[in-house]
PDB file of N, CA and C in Angstrom:
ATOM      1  N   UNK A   1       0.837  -1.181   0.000  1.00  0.00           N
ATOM      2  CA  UNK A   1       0.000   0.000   0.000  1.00  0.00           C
ATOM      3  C   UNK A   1       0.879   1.240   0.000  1.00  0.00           C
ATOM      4  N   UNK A   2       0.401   2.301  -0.279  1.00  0.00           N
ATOM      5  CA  UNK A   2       1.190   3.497  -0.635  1.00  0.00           C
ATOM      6  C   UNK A   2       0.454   4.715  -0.288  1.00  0.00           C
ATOM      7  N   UNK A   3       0.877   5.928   0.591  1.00  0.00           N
ATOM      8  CA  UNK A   3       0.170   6.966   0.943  1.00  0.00           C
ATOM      9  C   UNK A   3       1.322   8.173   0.847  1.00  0.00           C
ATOM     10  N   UNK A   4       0.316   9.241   0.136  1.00  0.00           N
ATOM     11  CA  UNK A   4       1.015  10.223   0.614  1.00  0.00           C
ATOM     12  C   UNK A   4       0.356  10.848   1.672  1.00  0.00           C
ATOM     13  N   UNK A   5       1.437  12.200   2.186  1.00  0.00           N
ATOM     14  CA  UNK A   5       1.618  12.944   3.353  1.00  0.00           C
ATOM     15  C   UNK A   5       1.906  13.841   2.700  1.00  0.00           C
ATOM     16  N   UNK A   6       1.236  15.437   3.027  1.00  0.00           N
ATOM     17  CA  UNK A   6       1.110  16.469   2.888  1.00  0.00           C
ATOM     18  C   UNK A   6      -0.137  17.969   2.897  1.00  0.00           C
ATOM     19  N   UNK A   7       0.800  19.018   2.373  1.00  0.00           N
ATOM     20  CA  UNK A   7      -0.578  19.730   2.399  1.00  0.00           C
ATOM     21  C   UNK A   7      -1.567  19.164   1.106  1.00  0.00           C
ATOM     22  N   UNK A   8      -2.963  19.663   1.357  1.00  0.00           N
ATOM     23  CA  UNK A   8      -4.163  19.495   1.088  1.00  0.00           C
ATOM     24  C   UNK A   8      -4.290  19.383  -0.854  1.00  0.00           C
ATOM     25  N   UNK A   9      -3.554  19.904  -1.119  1.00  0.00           N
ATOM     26  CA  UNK A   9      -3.279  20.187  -2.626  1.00  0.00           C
ATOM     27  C   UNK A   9      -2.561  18.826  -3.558  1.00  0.00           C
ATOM     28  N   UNK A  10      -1.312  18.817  -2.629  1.00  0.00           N
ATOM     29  CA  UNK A  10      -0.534  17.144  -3.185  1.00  0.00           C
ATOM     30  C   UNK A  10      -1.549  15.833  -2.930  1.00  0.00           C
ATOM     31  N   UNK A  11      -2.105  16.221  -1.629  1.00  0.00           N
ATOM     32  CA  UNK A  11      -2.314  14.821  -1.196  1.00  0.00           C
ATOM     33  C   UNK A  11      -3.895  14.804  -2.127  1.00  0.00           C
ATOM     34  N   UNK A  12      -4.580  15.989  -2.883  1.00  0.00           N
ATOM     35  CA  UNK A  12      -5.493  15.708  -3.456  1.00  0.00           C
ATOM     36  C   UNK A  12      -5.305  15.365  -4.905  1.00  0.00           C
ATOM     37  N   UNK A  13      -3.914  15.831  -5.320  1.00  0.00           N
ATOM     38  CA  UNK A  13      -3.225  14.836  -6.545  1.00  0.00           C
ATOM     39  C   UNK A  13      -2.947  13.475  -6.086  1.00  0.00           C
ATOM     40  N   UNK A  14      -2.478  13.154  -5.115  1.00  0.00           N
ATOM     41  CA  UNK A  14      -2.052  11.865  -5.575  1.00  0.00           C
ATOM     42  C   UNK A  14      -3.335  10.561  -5.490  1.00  0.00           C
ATOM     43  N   UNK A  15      -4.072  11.398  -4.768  1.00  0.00           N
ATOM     44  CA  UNK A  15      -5.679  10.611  -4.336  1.00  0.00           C
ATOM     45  C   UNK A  15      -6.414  10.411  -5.683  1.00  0.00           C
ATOM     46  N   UNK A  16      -5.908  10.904  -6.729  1.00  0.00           N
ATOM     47  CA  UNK A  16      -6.409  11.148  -7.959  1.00  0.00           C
ATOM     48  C   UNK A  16      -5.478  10.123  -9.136  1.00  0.00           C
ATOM     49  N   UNK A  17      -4.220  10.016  -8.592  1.00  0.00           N
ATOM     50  CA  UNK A  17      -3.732   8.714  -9.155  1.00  0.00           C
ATOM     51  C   UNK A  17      -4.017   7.510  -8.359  1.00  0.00           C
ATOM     52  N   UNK A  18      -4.994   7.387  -7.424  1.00  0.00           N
ATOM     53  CA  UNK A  18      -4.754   5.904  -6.709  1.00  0.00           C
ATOM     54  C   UNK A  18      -4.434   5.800  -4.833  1.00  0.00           C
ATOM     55  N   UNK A  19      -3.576   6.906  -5.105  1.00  0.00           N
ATOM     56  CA  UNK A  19      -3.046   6.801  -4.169  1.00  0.00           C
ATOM     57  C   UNK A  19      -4.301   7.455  -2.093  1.00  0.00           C
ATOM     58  N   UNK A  20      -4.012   6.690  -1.345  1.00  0.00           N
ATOM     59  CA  UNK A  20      -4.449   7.005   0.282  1.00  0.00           C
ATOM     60  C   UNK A  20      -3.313   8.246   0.444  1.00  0.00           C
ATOM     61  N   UNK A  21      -4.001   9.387   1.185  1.00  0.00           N
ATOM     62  CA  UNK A  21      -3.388  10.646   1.610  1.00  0.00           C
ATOM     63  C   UNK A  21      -3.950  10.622   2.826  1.00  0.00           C
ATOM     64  N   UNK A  22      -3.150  11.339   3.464  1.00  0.00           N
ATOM     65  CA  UNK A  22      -3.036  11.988   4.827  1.00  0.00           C
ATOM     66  C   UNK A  22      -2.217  13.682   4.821  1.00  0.00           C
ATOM     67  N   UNK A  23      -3.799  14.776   4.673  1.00  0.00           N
ATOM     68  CA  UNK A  23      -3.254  15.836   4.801  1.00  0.00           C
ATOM     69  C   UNK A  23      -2.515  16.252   6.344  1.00  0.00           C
ATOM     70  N   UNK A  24      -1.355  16.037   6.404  1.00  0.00           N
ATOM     71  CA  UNK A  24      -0.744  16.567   7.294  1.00  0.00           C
ATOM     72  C   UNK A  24       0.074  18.311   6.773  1.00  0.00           C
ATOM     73  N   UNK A  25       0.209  18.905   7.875  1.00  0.00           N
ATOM     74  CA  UNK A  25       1.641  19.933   7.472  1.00  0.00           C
ATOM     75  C   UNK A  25       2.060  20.195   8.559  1.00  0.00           C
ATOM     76  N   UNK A  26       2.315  19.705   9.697  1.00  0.00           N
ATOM     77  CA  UNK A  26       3.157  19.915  10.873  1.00  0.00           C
ATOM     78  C   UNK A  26       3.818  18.664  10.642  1.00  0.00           C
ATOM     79  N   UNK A  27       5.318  18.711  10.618  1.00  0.00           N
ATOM     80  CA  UNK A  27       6.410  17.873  10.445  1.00  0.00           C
ATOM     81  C   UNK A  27       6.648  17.363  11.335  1.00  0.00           C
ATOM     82  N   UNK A  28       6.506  17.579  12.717  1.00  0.00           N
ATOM     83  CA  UNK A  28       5.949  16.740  14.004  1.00  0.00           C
ATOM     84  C   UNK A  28       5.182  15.750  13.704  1.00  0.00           C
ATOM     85  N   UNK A  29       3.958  15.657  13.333  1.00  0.00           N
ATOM     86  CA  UNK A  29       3.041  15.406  13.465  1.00  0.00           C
ATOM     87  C   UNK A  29       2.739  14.076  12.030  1.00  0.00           C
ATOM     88  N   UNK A  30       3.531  14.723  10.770  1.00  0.00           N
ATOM     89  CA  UNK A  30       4.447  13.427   9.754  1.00  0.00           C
ATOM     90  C   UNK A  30       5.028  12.616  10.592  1.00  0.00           C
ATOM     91  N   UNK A  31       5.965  13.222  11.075  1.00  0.00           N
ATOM     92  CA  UNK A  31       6.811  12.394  11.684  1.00  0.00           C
ATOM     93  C   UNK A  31       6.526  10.886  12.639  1.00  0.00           C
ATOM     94  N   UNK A  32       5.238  11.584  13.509  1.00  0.00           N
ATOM     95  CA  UNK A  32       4.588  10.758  14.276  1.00  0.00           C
ATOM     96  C   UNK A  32       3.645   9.449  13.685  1.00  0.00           C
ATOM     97  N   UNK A  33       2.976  10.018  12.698  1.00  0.00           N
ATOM     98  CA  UNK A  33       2.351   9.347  11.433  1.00  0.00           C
ATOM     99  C   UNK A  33       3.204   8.270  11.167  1.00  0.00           C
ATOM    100  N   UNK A  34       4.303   8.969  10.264  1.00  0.00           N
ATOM    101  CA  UNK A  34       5.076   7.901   9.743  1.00  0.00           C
ATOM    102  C   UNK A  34       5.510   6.993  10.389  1.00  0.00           C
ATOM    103  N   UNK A  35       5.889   6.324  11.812  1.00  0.00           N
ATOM    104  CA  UNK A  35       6.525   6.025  12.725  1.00  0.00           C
ATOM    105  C   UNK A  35       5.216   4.845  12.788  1.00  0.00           C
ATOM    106  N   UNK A  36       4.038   5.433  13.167  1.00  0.00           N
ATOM    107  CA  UNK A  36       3.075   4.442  13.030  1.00  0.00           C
ATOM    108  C   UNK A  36       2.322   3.836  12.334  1.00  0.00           C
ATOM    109  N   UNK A  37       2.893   4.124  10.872  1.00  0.00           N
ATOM    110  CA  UNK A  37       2.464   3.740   9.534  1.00  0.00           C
ATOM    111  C   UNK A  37       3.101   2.745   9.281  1.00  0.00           C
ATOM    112  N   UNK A  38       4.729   2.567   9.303  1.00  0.00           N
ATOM    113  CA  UNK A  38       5.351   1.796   8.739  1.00  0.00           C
ATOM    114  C   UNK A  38       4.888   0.042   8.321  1.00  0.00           C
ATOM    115  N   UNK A  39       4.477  -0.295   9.439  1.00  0.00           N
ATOM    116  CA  UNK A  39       4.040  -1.778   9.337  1.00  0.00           C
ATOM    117  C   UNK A  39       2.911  -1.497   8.102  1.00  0.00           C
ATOM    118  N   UNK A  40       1.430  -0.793   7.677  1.00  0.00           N
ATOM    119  CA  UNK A  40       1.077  -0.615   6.761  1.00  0.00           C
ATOM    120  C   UNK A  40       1.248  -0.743   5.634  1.00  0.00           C
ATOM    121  N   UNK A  41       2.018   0.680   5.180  1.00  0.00           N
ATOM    122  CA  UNK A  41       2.435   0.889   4.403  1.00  0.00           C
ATOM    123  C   UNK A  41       4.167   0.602   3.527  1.00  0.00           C
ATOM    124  N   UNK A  42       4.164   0.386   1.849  1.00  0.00           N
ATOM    125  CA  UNK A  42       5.221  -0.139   1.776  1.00  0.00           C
ATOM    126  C   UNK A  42       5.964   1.104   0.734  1.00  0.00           C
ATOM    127  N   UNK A  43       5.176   1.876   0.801  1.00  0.00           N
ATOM    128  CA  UNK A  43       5.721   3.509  -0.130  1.00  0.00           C
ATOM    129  C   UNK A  43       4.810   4.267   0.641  1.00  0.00           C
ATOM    130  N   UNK A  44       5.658   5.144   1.456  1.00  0.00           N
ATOM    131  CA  UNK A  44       5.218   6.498   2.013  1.00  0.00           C
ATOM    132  C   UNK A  44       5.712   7.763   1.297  1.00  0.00           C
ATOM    133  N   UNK A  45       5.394   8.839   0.705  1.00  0.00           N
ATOM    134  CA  UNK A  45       5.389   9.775  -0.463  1.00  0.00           C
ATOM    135  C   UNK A  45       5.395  11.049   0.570  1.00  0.00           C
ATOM    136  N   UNK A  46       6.275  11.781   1.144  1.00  0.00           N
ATOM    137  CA  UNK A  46       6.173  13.036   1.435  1.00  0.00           C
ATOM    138  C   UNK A  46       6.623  13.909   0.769  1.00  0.00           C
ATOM    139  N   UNK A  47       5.908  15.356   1.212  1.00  0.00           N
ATOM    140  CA  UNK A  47       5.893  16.509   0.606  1.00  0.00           C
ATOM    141  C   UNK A  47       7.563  16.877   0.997  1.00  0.00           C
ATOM    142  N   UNK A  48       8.320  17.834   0.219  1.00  0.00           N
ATOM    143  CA  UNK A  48       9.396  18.346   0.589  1.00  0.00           C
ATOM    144  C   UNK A  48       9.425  19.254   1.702  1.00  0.00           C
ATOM    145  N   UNK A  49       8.403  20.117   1.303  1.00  0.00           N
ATOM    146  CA  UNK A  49       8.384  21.058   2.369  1.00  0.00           C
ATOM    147  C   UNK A  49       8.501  20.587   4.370  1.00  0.00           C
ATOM    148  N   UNK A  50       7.720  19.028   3.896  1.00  0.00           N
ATOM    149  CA  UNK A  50       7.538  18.166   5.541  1.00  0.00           C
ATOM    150  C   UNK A  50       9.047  17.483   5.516  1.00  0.00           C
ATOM    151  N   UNK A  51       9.940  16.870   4.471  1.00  0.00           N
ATOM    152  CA  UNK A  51      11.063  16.152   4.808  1.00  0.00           C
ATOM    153  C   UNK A  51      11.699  16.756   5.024  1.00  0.00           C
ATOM    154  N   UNK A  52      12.427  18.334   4.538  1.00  0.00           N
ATOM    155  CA  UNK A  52      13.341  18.920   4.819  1.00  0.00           C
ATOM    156  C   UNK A  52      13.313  19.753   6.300  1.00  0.00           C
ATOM    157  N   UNK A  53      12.297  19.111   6.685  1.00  0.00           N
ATOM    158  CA  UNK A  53      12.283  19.628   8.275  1.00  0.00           C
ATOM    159  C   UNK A  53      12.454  18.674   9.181  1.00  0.00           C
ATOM    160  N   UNK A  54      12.173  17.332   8.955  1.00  0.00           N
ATOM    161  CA  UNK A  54      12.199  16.249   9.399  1.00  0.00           C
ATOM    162  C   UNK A  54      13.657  15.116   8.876  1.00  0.00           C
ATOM    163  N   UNK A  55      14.353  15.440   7.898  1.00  0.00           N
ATOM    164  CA  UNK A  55      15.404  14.893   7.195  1.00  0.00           C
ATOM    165  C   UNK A  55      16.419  13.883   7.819  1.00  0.00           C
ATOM    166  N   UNK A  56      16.696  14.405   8.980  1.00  0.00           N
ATOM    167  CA  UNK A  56      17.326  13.339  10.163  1.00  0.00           C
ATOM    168  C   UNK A  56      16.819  11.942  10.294  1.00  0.00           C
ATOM    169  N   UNK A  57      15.676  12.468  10.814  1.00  0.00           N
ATOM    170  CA  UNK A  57      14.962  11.489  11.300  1.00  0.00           C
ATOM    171  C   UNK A  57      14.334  10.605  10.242  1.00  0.00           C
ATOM    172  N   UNK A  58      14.021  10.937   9.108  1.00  0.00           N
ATOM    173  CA  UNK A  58      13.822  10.063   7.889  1.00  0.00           C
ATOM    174  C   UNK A  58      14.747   9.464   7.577  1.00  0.00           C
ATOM    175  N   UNK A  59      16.059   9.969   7.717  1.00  0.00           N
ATOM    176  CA  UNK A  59      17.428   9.477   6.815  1.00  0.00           C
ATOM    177  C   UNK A  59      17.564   8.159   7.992  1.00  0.00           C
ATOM    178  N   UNK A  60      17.316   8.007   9.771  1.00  0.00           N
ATOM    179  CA  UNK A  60      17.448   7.193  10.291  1.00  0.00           C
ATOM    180  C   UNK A  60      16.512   5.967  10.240  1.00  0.00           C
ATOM    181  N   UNK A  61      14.605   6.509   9.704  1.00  0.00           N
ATOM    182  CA  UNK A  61      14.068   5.526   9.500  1.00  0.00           C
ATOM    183  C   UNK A  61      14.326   4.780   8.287  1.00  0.00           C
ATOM    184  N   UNK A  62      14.863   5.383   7.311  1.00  0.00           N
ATOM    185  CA  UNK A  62      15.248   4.674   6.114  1.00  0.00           C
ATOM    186  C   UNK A  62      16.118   3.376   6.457  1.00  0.00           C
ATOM    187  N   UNK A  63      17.316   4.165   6.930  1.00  0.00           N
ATOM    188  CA  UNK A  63      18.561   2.738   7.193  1.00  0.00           C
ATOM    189  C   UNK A  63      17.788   2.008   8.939  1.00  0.00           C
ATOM    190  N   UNK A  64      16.489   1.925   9.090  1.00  0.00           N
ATOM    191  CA  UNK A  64      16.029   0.969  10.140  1.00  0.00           C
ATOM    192  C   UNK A  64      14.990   0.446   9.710  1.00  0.00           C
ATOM    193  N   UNK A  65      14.824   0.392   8.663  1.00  0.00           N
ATOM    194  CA  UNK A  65      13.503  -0.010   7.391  1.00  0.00           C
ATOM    195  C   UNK A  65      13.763  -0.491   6.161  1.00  0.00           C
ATOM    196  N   UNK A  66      15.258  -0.546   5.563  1.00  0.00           N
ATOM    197  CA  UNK A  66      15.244  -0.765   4.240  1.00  0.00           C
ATOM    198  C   UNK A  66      14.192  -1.259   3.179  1.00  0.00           C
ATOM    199  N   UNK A  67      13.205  -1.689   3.682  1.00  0.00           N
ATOM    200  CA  UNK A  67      12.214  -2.222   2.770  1.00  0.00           C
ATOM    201  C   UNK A  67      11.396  -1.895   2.850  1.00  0.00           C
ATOM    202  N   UNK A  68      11.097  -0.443   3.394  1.00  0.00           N
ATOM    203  CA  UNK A  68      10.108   0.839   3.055  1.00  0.00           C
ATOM    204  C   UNK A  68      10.925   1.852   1.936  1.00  0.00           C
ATOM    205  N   UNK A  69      10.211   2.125   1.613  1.00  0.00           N
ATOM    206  CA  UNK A  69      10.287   3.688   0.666  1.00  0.00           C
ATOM    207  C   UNK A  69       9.573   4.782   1.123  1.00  0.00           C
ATOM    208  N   UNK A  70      10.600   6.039   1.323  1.00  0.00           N
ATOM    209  CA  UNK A  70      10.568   7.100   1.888  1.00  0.00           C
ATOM    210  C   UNK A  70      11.000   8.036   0.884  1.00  0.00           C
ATOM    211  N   UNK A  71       9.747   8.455   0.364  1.00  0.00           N
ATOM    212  CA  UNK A  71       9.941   8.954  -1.149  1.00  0.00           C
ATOM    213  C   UNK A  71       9.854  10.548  -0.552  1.00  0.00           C
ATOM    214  N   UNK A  72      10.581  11.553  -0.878  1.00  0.00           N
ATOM    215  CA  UNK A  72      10.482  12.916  -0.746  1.00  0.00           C
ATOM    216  C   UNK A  72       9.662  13.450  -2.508  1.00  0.00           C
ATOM    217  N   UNK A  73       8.694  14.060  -2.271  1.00  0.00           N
ATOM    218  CA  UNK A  73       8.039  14.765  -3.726  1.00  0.00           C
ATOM    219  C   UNK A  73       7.533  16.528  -3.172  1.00  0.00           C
ATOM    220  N   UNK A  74       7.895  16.961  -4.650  1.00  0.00           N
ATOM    221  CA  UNK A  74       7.622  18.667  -4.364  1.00  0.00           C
ATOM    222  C   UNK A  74       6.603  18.462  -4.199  1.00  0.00           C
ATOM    223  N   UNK A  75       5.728  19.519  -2.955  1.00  0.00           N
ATOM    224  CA  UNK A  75       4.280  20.180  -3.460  1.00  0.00           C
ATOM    225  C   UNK A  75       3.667  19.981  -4.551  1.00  0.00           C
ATOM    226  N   UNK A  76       2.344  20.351  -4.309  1.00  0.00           N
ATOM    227  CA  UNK A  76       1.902  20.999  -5.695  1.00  0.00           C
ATOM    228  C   UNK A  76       2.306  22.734  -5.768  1.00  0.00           C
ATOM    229  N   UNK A  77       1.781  22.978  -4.737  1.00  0.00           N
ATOM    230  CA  UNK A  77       2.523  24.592  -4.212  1.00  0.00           C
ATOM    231  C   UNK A  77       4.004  24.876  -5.141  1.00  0.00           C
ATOM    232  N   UNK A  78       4.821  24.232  -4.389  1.00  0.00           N
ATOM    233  CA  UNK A  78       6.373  24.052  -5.150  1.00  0.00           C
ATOM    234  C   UNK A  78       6.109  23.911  -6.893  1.00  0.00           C
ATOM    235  N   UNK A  79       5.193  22.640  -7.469  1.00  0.00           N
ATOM    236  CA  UNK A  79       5.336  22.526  -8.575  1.00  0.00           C
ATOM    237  C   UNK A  79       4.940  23.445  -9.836  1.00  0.00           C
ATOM    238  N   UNK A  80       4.505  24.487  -8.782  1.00  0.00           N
ATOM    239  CA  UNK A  80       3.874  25.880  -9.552  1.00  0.00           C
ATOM    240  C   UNK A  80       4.672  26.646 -10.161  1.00  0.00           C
ATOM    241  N   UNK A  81       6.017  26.566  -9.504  1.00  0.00           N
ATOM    242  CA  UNK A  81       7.245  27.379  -9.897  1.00  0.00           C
ATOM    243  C   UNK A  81       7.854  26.726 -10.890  1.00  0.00           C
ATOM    244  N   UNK A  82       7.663  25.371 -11.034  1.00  0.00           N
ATOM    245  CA  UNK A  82       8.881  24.991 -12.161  1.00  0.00           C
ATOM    246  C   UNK A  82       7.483  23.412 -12.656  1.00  0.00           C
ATOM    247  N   UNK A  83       7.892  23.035 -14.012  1.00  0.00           N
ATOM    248  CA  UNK A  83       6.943  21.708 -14.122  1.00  0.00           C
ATOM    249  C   UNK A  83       7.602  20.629 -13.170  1.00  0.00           C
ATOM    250  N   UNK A  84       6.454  19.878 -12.782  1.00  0.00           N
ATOM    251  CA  UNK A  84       6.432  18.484 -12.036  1.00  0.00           C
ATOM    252  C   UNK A  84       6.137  17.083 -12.847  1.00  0.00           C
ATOM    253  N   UNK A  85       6.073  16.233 -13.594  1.00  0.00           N
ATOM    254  CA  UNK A  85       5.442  14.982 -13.592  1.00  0.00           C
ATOM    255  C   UNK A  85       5.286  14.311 -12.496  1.00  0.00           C
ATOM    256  N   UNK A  86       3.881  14.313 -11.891  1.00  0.00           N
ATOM    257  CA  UNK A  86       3.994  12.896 -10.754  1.00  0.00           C
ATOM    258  C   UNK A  86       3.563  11.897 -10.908  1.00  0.00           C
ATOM    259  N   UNK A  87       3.576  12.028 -12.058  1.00  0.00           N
ATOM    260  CA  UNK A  87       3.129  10.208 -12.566  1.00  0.00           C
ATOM    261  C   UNK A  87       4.830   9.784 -12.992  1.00  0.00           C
ATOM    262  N   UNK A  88       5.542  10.170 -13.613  1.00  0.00           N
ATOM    263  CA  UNK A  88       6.821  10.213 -14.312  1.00  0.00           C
ATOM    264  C   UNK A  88       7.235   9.360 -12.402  1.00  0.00           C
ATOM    265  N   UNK A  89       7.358  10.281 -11.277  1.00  0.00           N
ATOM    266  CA  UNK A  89       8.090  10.289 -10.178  1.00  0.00           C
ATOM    267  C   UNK A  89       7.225   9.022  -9.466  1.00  0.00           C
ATOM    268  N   UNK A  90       6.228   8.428  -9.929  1.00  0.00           N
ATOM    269  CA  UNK A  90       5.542   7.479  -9.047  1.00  0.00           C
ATOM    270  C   UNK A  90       5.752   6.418  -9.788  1.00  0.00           C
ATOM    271  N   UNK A  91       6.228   6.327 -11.267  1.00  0.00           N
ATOM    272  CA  UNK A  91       6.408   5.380 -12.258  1.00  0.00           C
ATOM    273  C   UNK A  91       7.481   5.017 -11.674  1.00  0.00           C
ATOM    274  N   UNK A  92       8.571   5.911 -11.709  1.00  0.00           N
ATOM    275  CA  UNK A  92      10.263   5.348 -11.131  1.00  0.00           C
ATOM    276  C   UNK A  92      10.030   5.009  -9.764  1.00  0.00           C
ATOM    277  N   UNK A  93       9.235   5.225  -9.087  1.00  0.00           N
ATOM    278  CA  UNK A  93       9.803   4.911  -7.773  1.00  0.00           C
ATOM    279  C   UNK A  93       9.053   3.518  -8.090  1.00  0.00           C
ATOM    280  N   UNK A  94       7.785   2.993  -7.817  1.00  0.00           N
ATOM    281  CA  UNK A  94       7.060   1.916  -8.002  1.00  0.00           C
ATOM    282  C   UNK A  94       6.911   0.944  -9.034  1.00  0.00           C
ATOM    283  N   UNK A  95       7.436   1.312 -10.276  1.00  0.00           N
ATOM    284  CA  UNK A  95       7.798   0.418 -11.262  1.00  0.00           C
ATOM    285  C   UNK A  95       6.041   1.041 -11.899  1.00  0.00           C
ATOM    286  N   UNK A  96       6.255   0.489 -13.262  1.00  0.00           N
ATOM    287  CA  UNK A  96       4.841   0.326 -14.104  1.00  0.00           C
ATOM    288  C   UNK A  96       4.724   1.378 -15.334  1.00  0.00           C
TER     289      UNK A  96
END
């Protein structure tokens, strides 16, 4: 299973490819999420704006999880400034 995490905008794109969201935007509060997601989920998709606040602590659940994916993706916010594919970025990470 696969969810993203973020503000209200991403997580209503990716709900639109398939994907379970959880609008979060306190990086606390990801953080806490993610921690109790893991057994769930086997691709967790956060917003940049939530990893680069949280980055430590992702970089430690990664190497205590290897067989999760801890995917960092721009906003939609962010993707306003420059183009995004998130189908392109959900193809590479998940295969298909």
């Amino acid at each position: 299973m696969h969810i993203v995490i973020g503000d209200r905008s991403t997580v209503a794109l990716f709900k639109l490819m398939g994907f379970e969201g959880k609008t979060i935007e306190d990086p606390a509060e990801a953080l806490n999420f993610i921690k109790k997601s893991l057994d769930t989920y086997d691709a967790i998709f956060i917003t940049s704006k939530i990893a680069k606040t949280i980055r430590r602590d992702l970089d430690e659940i990664r190497m205590r999880n290897p067989r999760k994916l801890l995917v960092e993706v721009p906003s939609v916010e962010e993707g306003m400034e420059r183009e995004v594919n998130y189908l392109q970025i959900v193809r590479q990470v998940l295969g298909g």
